[in-house]
Protein backbone atom coordinates (compact mmCIF):
# COMPACT_ATOMS: atom_id res chain seq x y z
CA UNK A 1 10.86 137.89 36.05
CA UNK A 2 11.15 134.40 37.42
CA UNK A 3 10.38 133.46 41.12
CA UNK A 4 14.27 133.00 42.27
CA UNK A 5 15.02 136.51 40.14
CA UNK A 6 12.25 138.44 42.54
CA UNK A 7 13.72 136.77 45.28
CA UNK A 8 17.69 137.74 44.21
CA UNK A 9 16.75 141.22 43.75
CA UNK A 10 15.00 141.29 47.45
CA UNK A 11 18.36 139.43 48.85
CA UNK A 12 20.79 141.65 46.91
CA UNK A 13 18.77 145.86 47.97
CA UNK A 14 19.66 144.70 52.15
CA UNK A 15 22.75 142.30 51.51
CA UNK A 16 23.23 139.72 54.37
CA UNK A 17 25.98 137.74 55.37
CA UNK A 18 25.38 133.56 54.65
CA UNK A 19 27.78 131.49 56.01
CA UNK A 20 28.71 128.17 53.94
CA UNK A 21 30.36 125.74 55.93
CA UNK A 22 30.72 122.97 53.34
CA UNK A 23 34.16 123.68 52.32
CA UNK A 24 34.85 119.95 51.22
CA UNK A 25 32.75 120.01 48.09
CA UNK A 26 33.04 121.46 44.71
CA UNK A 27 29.34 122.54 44.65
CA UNK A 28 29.87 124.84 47.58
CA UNK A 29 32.81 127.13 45.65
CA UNK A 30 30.61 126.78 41.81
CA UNK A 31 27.47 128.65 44.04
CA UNK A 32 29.68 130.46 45.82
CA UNK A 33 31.17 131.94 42.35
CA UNK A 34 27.62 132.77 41.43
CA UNK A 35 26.61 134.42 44.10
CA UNK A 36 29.18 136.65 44.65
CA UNK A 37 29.27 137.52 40.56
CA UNK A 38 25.41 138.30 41.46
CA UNK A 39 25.71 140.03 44.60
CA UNK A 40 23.21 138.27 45.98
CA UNK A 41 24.86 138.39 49.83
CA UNK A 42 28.20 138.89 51.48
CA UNK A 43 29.93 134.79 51.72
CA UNK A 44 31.71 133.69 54.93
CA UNK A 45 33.26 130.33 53.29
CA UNK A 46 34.80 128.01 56.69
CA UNK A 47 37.55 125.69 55.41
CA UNK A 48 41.29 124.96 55.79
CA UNK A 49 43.57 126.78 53.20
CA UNK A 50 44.09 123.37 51.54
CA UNK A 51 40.52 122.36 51.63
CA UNK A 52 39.58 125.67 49.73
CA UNK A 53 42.13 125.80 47.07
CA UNK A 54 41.68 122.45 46.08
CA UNK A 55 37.84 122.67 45.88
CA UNK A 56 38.19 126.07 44.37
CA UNK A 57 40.50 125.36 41.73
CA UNK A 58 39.31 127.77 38.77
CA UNK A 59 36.82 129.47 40.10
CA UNK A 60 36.89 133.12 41.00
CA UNK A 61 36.11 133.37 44.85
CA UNK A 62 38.42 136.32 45.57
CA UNK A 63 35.30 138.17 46.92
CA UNK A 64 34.29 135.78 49.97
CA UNK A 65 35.39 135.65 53.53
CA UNK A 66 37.51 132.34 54.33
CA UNK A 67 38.24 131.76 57.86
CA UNK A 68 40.43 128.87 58.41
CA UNK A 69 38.47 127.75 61.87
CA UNK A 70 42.69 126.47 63.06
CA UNK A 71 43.84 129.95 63.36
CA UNK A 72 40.93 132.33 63.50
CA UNK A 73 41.40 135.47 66.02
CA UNK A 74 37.61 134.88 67.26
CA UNK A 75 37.64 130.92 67.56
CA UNK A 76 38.51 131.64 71.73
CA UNK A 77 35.44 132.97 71.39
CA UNK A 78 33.31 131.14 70.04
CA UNK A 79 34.47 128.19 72.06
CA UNK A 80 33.41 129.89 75.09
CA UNK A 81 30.22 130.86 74.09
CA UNK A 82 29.66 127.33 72.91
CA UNK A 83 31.14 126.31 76.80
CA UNK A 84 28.10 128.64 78.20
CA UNK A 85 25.46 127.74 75.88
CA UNK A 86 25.66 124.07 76.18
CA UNK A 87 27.39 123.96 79.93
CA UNK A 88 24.26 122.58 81.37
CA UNK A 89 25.14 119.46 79.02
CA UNK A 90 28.69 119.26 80.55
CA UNK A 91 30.47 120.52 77.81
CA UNK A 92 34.15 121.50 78.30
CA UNK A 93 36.52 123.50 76.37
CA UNK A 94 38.22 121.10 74.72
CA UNK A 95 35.09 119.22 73.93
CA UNK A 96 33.66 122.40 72.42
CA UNK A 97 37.31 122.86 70.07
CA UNK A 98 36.83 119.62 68.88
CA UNK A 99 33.29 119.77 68.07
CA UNK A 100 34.17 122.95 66.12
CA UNK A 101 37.24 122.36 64.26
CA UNK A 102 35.53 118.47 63.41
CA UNK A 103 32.05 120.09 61.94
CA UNK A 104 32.40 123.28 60.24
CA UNK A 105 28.47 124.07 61.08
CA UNK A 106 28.97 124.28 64.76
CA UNK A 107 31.48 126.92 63.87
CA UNK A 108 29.02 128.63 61.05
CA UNK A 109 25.99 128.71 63.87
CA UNK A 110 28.33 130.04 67.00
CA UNK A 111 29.39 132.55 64.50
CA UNK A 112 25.49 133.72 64.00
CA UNK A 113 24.97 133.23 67.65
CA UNK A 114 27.95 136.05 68.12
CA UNK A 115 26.53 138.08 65.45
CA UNK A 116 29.11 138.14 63.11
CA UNK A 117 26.64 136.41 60.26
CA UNK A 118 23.04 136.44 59.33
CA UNK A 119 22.63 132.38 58.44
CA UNK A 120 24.15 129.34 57.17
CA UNK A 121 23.27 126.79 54.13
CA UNK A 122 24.56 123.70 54.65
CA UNK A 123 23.43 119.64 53.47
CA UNK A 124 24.98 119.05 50.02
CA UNK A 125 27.00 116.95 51.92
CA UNK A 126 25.50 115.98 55.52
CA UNK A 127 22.59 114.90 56.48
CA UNK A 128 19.53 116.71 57.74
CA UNK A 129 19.71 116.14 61.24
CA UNK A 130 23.73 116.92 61.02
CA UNK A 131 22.66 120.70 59.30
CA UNK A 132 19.87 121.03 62.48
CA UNK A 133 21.38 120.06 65.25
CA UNK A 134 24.03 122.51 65.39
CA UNK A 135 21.37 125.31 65.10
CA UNK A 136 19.19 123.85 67.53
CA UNK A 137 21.82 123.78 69.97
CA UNK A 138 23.33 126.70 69.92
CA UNK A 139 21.10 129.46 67.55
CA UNK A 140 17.32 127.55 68.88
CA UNK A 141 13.97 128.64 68.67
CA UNK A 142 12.41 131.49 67.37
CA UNK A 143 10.34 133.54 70.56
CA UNK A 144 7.30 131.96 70.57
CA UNK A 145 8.02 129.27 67.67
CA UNK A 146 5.93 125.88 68.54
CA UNK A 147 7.93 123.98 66.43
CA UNK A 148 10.74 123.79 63.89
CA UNK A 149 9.43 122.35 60.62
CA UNK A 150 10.88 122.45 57.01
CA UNK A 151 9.30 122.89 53.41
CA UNK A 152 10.09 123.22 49.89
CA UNK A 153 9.39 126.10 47.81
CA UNK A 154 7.96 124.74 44.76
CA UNK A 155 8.10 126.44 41.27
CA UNK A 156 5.78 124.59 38.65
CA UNK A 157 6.42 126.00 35.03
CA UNK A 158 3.63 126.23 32.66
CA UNK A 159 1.10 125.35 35.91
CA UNK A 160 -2.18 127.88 36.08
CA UNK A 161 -2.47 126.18 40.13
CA UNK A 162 -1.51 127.90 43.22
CA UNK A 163 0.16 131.33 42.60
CA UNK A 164 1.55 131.19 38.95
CA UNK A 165 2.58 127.09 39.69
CA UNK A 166 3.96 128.51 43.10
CA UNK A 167 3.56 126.68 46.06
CA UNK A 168 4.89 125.95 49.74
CA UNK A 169 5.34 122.49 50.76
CA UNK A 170 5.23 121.14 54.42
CA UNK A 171 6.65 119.24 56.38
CA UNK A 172 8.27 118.03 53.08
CA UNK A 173 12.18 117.64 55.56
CA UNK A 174 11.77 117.24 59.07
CA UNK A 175 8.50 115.99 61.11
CA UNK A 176 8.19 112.21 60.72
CA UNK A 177 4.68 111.78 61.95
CA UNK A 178 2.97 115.79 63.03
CA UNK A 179 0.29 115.28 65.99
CA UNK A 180 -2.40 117.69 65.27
CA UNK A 181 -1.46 119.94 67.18
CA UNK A 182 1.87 119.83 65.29
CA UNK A 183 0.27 120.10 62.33
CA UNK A 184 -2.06 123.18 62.58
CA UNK A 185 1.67 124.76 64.22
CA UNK A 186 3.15 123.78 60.81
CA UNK A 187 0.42 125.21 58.89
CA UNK A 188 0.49 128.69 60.30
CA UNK A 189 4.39 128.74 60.01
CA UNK A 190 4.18 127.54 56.23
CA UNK A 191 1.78 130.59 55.37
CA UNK A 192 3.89 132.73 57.25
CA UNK A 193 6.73 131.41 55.14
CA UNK A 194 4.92 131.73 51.86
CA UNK A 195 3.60 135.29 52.44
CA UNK A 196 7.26 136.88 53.28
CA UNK A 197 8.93 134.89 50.10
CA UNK A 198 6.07 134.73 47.77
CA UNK A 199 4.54 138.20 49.09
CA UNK A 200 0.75 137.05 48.36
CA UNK A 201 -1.79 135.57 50.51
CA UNK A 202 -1.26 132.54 52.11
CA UNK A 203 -4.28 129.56 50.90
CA UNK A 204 -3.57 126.66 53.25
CA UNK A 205 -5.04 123.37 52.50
CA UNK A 206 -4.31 120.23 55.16
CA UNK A 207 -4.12 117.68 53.19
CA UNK A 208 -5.37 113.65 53.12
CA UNK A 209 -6.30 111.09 51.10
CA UNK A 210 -9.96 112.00 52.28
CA UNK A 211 -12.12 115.05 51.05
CA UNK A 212 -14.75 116.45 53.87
CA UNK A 213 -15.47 113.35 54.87
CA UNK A 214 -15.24 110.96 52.22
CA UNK A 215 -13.47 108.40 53.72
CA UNK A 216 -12.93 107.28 57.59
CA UNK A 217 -9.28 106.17 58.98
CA UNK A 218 -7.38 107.63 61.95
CA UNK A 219 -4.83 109.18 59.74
CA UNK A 220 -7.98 111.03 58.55
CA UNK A 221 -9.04 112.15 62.09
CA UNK A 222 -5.65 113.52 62.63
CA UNK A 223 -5.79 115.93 59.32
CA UNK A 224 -10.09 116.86 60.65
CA UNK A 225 -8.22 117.93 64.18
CA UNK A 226 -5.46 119.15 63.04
CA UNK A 227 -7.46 121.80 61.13
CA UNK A 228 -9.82 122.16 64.01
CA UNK A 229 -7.14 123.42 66.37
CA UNK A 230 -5.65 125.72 63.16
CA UNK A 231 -8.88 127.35 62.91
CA UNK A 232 -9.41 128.26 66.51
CA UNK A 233 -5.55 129.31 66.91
CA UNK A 234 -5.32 131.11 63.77
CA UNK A 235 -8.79 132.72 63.09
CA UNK A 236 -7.06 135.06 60.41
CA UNK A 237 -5.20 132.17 58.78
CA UNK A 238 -7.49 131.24 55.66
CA UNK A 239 -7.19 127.12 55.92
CA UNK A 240 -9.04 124.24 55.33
CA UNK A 241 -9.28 120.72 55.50
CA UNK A 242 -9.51 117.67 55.11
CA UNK A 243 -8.57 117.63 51.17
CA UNK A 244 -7.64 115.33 48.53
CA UNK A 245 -4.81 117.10 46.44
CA UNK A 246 -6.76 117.70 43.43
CA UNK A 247 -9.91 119.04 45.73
CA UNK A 248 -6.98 121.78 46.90
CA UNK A 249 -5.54 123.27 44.13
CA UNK A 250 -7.78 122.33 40.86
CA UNK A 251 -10.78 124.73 40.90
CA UNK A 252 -13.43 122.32 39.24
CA UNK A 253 -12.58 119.44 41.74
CA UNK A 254 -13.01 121.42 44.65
CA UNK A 255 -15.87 122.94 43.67
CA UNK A 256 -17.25 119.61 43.44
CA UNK A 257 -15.84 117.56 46.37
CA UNK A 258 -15.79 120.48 48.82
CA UNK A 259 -18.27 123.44 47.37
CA UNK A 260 -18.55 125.77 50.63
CA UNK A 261 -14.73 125.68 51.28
CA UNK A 262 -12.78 128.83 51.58
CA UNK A 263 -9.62 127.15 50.58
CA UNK A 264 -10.82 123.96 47.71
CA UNK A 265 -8.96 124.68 44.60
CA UNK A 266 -7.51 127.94 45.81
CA UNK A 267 -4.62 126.30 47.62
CA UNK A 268 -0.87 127.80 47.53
CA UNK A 269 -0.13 126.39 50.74
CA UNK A 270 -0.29 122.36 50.96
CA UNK A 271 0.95 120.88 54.69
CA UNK A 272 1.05 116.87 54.34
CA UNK A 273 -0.11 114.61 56.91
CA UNK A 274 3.42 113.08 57.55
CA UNK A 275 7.14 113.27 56.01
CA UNK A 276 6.61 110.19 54.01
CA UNK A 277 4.09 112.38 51.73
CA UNK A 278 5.83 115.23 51.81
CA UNK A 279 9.36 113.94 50.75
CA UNK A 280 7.37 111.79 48.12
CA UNK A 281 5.37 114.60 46.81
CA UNK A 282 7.77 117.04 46.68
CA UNK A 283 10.33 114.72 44.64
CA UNK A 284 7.32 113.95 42.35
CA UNK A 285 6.80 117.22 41.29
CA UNK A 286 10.16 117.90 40.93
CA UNK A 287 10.93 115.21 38.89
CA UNK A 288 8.01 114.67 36.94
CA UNK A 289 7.25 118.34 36.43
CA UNK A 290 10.29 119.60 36.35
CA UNK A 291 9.80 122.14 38.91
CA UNK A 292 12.11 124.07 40.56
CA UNK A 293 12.55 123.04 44.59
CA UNK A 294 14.14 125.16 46.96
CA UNK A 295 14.78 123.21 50.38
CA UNK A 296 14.33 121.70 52.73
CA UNK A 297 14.38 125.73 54.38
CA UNK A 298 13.37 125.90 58.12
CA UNK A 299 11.23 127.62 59.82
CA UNK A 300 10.96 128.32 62.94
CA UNK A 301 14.61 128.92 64.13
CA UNK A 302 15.89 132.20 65.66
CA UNK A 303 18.48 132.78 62.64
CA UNK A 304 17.75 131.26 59.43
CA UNK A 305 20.00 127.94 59.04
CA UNK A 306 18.98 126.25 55.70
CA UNK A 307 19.46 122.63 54.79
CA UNK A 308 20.22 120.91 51.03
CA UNK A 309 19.56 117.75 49.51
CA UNK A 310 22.40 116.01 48.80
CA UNK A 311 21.40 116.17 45.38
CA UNK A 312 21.23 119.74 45.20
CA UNK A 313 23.07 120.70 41.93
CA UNK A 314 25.35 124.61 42.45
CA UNK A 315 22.25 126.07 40.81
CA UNK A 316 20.36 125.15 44.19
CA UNK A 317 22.67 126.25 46.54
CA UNK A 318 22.52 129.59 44.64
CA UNK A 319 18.71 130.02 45.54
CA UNK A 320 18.45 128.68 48.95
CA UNK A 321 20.87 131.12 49.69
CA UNK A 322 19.11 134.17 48.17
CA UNK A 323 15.61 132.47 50.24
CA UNK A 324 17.95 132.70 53.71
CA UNK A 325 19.13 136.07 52.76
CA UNK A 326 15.64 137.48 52.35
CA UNK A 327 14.64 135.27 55.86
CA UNK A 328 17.39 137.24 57.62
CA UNK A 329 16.13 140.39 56.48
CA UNK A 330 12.79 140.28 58.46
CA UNK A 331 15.19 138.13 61.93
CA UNK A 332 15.86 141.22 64.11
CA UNK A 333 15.89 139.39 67.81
């Protein structure tokens, strides 16, 4: 049984409810098909009736939720929860309608604030920062969260590295440029991440274009502190750094460039110095080795609230859902 399979049986023995928001986009209503022939989780679908029957057109949906955001019995409510969430901002009641009925994931994350849903997917069709900021606003940070981060989870066939050619990716969709204490926060989150979806222990390598040493640059230092701080944060945490890719996750290299490491080509864990290796790598991998890529998902959020890449085919939306349904399973504050 495949990765995604595990993690579809896990979503579908304690069903949650995933809201998808995108209503304006074919992909949305092909995954939402899926799921619900699956039974993967319960589908709130927000969207106008027009909107859904002409982006639904074939497709057997009869199973999900729609709630037409114009004429919903709870919308009152949700705009006044969004009024007392955000009325240190100013916002008003008819700023907080408009904001709603304009952006279906403001609705999607009042509607998890209210309980009425475990989590959202959203992105085929917005940006990044469009899919977070309605969480941040209203669902926010998990107690005791540092930071929010993102990551893919990356499933290499034929690959003997990581765990069975599984790995976590991070910051691969969020952090431009992680200080070190940023990074180290990242790190612990990612093997948190990886242990509750892969269920195996968590190998984190911090990686760099240096190995232990080899080479001296201030993007260097960072990835040497950053690892510091992990280590005396997270004594349990098994992580280690700095390390060249191939000195984390190929057993002869790091044998060779780092021989007393805990971590050197054990890795299942990888957390890149920036976003600009992260997005690269990722993509790389995907491409090249055509490995499955689930992301970017979130971490650190009080409710799970998933982004997609706009490339994300219906196939993709199908997984990231089962990931946020297992996420929400574990989310009991």
């Amino acid at each position: 049984m495949g990765f995604i399979d595990v993690i579809k049986e896990r979503a579908r023995a304690d069903k949650k409810t995933i809201v998808l928001p995108e209503s304006m986009d074919r992909r949305t209503f092909e995954a939402a098909e899926q799921i619900l022939k699956e039974d993967i989780a319960n589908l709130i679908i927000i969207g106008t009736p027009e909107e859904v029957a002409k982006n639904s057109e074939g497709l057997d949906i009869s199973k999900a939720t729609i709630i037409d955001p114009n004429t919903y019995e709870k919308t009152q409510e949700y705009i006044d929860l969004f009024v007392e969430l955000r009325k240190a901002k100013g916002m008003t009641p008819e700023q907080a309608k408009a904001t709603m009925l304009k952006d279906y994931a403001y609705y999607g994350c009042l509607m998890i604030k209210n309980g009425d849903a475990d989590g959202l997917v959203s992105g085929a069709c917005h940006s990044t920062a469009d899919t977070l900021r309605p969480c941040l606003q209203i669902i926010k940070t998990k107690p005791g969260t540092k930071l929010v981060s993102a990551f893919f989870l990356m499933v290499v066939p034929n690959c003997e590295y990581g765990s069975n050619g599984t790995f976590v990716f991070a910051d691969s969709g969020l952090n431009q440029n992680p200080n070190p204490e940023e990074l180290a926060a990242i790190a612990k989150s990612s093997a948190e991440s990886f242990e509750l979806l892969v269920q195996e222990e968590p190998i984190v390598a911090m990686l760099s274009h240096s190995s232990m040493g080899s080479a001296k640059h201030a993007d260097v230092d960072k990835v040497v502190e950053a690892t510091k701080l992990a280590k005396e944060a997270y004594p349990d945490l098994k992580v280690d750094g700095e390390l060249q890719l191939d000195a984390a996750i190929v057993p002869s290299v790091g044998s060779s460039k780092a021989p007393n490491s805990p971590v050197a080509g054990k890795a299942n864990v990888l957390v890149f110095p920036d976003l600009d290796a992260g997005n690269i790598g990722y993509k790389l991998v995907q491409r090249l080795a055509k490995a499955e890529a689930y992301g970017p998902v979130t971490q650190g959020i009080a409710k799970p609230v998933n982004d997609l890449s706009r490339g994300c085919s219906a196939e993709d939306i199908v997984g990231v859902v089962a990931i946020t349904a297992v996420q929400a399973q574990t989310q009991n504050y």
